[in-house]
N, C-alpha and C. Protein backbone atom coordinates (compact mmCIF):
# COMPACT_ATOMS: atom_id res chain seq x y z
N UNK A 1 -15.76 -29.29 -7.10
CA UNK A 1 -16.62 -28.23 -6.62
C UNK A 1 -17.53 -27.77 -7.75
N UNK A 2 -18.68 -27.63 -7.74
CA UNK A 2 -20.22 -26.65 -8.19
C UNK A 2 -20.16 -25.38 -8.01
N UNK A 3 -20.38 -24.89 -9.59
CA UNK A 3 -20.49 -23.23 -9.17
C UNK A 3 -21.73 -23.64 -9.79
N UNK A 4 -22.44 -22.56 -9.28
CA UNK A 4 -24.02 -22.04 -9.67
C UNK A 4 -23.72 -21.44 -11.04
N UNK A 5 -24.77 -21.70 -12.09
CA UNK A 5 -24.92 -20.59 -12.78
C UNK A 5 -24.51 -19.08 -12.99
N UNK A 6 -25.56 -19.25 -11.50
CA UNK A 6 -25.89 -17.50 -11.34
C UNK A 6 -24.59 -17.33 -10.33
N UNK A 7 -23.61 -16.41 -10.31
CA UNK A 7 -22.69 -16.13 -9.69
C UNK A 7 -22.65 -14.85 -9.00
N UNK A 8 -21.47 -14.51 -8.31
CA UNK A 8 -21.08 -13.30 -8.09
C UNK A 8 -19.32 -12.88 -8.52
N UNK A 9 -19.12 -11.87 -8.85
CA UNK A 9 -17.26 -11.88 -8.81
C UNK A 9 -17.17 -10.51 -8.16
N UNK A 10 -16.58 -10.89 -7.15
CA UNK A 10 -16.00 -9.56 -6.34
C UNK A 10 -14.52 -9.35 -7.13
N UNK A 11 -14.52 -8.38 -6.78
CA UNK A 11 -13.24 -7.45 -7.57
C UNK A 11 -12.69 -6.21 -6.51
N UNK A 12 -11.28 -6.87 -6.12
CA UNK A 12 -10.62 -5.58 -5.32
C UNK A 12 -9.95 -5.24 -5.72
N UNK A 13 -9.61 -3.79 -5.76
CA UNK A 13 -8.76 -3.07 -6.28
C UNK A 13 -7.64 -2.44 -5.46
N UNK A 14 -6.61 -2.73 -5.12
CA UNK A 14 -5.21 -2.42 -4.11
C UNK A 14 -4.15 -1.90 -4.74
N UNK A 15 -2.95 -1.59 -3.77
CA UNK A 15 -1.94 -1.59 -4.22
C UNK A 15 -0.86 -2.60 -3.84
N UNK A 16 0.19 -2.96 -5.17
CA UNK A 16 1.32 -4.25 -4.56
C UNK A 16 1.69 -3.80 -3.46
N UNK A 17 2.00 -2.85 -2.94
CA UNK A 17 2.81 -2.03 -2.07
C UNK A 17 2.09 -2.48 -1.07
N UNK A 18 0.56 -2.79 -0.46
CA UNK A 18 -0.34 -2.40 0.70
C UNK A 18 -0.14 -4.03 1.46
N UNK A 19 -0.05 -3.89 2.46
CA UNK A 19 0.24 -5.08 3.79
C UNK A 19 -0.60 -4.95 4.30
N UNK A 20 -0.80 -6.92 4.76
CA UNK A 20 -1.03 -7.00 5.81
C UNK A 20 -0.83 -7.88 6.47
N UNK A 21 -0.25 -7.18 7.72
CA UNK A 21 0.70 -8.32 9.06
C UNK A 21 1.81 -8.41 9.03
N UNK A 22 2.12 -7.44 8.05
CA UNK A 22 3.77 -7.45 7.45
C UNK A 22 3.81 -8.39 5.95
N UNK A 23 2.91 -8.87 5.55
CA UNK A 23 2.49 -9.27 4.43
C UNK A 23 1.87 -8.80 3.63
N UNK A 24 2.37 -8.74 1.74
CA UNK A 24 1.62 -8.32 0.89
C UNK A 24 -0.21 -8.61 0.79
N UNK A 25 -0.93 -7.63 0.65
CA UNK A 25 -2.07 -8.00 0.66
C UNK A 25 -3.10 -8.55 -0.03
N UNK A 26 -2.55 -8.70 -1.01
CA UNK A 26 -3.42 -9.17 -2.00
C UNK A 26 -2.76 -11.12 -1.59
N UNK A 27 -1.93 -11.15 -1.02
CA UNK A 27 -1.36 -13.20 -0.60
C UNK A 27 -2.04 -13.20 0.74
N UNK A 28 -2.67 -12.35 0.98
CA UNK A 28 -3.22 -12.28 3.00
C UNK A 28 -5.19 -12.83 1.75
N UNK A 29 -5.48 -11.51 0.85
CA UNK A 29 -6.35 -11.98 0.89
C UNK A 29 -6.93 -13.43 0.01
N UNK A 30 -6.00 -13.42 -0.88
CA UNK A 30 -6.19 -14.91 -1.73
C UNK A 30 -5.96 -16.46 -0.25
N UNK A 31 -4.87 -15.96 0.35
CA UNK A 31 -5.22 -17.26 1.12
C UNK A 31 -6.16 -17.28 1.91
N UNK A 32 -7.12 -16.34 2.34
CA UNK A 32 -8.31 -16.12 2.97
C UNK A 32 -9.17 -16.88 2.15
N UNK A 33 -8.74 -16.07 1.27
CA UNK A 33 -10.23 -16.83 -0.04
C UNK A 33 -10.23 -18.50 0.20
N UNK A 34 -8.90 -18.74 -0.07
CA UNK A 34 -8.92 -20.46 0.18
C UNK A 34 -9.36 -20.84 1.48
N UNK A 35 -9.12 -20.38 2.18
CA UNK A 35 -8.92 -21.11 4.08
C UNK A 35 -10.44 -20.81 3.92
N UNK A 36 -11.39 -20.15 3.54
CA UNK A 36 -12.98 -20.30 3.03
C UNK A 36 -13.34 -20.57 1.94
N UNK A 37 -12.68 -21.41 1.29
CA UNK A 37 -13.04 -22.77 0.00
C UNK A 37 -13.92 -22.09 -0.83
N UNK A 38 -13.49 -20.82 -1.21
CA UNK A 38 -14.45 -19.97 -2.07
C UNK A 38 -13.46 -20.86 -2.94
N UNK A 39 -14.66 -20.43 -4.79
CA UNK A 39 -14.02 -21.57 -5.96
C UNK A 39 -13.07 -21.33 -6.42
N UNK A 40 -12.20 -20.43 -5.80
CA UNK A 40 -10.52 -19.67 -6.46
C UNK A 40 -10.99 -18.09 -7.00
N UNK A 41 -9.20 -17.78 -6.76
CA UNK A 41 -8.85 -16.31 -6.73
C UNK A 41 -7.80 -16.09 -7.70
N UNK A 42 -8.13 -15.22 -8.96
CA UNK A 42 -6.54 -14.92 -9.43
C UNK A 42 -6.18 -13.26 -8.94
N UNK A 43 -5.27 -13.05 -9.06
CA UNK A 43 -4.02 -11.79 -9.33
C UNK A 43 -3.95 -11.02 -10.02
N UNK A 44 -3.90 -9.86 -10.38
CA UNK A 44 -3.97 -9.39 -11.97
C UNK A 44 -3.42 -8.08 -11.33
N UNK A 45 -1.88 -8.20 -12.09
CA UNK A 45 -1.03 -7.03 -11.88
C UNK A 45 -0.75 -6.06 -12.69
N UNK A 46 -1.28 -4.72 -12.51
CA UNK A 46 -1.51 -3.48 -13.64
C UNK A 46 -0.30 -2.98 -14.22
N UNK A 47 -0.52 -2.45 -15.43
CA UNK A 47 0.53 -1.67 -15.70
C UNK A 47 0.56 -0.24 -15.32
N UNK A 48 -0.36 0.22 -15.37
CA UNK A 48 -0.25 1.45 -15.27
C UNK A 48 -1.95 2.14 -14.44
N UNK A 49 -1.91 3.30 -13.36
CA UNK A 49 -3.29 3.17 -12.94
C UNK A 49 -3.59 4.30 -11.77
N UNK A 50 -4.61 4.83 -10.85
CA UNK A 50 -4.35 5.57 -10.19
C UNK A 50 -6.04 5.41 -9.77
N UNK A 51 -5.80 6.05 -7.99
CA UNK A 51 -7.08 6.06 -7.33
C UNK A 51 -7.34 6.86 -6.37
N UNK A 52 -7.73 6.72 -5.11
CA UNK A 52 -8.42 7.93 -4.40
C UNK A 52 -7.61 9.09 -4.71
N UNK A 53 -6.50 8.70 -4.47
CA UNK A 53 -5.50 9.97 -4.27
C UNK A 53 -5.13 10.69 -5.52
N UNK A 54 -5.70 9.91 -6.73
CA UNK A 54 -5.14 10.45 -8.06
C UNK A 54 -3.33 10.51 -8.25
N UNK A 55 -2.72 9.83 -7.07
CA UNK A 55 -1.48 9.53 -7.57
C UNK A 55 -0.87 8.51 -8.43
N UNK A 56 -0.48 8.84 -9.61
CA UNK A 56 -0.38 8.24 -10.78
C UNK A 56 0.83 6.98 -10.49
N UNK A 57 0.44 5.59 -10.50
CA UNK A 57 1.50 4.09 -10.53
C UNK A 57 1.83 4.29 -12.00
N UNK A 58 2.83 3.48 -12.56
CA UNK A 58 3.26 3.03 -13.87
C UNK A 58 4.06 2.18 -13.34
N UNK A 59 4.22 1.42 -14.95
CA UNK A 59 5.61 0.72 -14.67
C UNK A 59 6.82 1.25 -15.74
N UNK A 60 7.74 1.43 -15.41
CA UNK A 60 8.57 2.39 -15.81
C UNK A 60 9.88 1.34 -15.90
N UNK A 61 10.73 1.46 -17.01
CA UNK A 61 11.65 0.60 -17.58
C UNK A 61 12.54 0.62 -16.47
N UNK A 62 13.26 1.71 -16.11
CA UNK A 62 13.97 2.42 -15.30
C UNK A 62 13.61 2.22 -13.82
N UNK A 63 12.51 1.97 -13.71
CA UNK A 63 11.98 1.67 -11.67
C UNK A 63 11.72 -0.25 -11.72
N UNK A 64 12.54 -0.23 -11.03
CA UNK A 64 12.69 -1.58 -10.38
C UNK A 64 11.29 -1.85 -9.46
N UNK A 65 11.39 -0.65 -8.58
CA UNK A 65 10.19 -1.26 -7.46
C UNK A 65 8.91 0.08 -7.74
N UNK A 66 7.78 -0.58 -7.74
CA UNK A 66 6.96 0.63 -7.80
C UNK A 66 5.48 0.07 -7.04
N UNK A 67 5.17 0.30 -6.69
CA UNK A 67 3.73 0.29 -6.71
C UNK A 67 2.62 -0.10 -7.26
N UNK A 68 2.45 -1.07 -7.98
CA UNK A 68 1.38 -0.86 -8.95
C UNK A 68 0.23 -1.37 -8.63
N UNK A 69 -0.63 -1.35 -9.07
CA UNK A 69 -2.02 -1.38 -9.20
C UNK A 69 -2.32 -3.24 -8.86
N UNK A 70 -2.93 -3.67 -8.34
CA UNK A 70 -3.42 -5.00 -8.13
C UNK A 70 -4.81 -5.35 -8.02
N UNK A 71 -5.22 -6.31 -9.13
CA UNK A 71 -6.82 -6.39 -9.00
C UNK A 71 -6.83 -8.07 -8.53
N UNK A 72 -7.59 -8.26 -7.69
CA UNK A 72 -7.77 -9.68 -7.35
C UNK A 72 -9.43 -9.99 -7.28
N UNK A 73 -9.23 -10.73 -8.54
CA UNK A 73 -11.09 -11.52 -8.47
C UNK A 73 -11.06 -12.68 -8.44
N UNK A 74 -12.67 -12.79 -7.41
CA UNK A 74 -13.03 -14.33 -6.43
C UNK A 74 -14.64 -14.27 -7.38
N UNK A 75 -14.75 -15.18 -8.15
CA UNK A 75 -15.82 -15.63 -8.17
C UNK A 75 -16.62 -17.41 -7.94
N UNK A 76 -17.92 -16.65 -7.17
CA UNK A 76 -18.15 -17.69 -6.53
C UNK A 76 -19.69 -17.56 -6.66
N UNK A 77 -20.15 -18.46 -5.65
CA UNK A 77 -21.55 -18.16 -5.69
C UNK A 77 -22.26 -16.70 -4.43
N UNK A 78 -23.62 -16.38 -4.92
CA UNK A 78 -23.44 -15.16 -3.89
C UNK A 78 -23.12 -15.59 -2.66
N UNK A 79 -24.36 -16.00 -1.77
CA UNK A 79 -24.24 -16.69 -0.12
C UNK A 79 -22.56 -16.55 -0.11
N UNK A 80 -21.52 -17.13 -0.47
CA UNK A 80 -20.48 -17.67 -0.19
C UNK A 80 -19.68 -15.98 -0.21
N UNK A 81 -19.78 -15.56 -1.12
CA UNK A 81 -19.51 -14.43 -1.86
C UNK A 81 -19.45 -13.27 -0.43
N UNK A 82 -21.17 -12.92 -0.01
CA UNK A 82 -21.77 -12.27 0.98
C UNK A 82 -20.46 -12.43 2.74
N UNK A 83 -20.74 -13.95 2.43
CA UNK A 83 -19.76 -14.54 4.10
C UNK A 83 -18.86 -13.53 4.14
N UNK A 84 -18.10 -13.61 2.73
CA UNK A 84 -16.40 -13.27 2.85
C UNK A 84 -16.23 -11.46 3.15
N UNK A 85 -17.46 -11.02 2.57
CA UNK A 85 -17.27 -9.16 2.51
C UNK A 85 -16.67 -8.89 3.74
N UNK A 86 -17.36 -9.98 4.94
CA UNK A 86 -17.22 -9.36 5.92
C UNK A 86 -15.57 -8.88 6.74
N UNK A 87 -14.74 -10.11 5.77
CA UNK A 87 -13.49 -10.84 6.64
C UNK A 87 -12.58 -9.38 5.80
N UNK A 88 -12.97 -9.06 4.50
CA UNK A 88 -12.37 -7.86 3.91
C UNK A 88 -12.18 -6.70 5.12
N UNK A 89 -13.09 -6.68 5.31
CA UNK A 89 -13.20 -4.85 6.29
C UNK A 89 -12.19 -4.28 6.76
N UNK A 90 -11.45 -5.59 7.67
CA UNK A 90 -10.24 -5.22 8.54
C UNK A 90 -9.08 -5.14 7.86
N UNK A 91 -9.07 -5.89 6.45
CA UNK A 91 -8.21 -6.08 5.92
C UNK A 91 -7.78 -4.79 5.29
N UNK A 92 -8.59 -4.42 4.43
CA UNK A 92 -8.27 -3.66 3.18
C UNK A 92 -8.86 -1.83 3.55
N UNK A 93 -7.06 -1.12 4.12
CA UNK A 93 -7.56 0.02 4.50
C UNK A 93 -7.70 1.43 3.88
N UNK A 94 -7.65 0.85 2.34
CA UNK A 94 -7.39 1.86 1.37
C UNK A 94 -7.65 0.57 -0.38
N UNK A 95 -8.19 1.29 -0.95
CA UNK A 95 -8.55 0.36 -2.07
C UNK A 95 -10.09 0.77 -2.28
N UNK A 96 -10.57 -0.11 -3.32
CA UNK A 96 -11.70 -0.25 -3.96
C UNK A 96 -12.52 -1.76 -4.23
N UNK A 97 -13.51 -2.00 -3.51
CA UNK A 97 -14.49 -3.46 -3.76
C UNK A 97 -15.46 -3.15 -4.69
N UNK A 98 -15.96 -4.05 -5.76
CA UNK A 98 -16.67 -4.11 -6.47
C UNK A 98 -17.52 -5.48 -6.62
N UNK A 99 -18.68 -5.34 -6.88
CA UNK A 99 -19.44 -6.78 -6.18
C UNK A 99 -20.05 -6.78 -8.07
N UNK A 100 -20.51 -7.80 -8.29
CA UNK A 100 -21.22 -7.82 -9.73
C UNK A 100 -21.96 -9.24 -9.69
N UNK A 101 -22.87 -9.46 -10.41
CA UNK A 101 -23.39 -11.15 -10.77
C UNK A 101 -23.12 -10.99 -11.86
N UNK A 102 -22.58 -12.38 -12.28
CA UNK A 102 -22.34 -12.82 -13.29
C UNK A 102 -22.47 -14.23 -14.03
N UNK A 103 -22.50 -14.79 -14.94
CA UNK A 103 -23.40 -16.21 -15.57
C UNK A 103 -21.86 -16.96 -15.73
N UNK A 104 -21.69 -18.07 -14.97
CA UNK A 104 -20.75 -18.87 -15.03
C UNK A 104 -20.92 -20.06 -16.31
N UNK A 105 -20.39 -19.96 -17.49
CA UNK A 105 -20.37 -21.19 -18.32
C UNK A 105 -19.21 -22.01 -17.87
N UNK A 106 -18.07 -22.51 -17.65
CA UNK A 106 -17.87 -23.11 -17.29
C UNK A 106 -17.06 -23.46 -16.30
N UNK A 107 -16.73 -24.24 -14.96
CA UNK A 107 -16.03 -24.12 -14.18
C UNK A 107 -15.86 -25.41 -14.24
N UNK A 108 -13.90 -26.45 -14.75
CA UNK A 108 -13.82 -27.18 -14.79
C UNK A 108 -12.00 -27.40 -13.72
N UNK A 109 -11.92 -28.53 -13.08
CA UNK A 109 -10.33 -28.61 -13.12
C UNK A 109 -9.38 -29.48 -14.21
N UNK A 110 -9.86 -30.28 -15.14
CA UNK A 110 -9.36 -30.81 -15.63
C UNK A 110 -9.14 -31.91 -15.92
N UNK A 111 -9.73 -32.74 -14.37
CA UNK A 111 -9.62 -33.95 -14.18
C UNK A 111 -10.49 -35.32 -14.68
């Protein structure tokens, strides 16, 4: 796969805690991302963080299960980028999207 140069990276901001379908949401929306062959999605699990509500996540030695903060970025090209906002809407009923362009140097698999 070809990434453009000129890119986009969306950036959502959730919680581990937030479902959907009875599924964690941030694995509802990464396999979205794939099942629309955007160029890949990673995970990025916070330590510590807080949002609309100003209720404060951590991770705490002592708490096994908590809440925390989950950022998942898709960068791709825009057009491709644009498709997907739409499939978010229903998904994500609490959180934060962030759209940006950005200059792709390199996008390789290895092979």
């Amino acid at each position: 796969m070809h990434l453009p140069q000129d890119a986009q990276l969306l950036r959502i901001f959730i919680g581990e805690a937030d479902k959907y379908h009875g599924k964690p949401l941030f694995e509802a929306i990464v396999n979205l991302a794939r099942e629309n062959h955007l160029a890949g999605a990673t995970v990025l699990r916070g330590q510590m963080g807080f949002g609309a509500h100003s209720r404060m996540h951590s991770a705490k030695v002592l708490r096994l299960s908590e809440d925390l903060p989950v950022i998942i970025e898709i960068v791709d090209a825009p057009e491709k980028i644009e498709a997907f906002l739409p499939l978010l809407d229903s998904m994500i009923t609490e959180g934060l999207i962030t759209l940006e362009n950005v200059k792709v140097i390199a996008y390789r698999s290895g092979q």
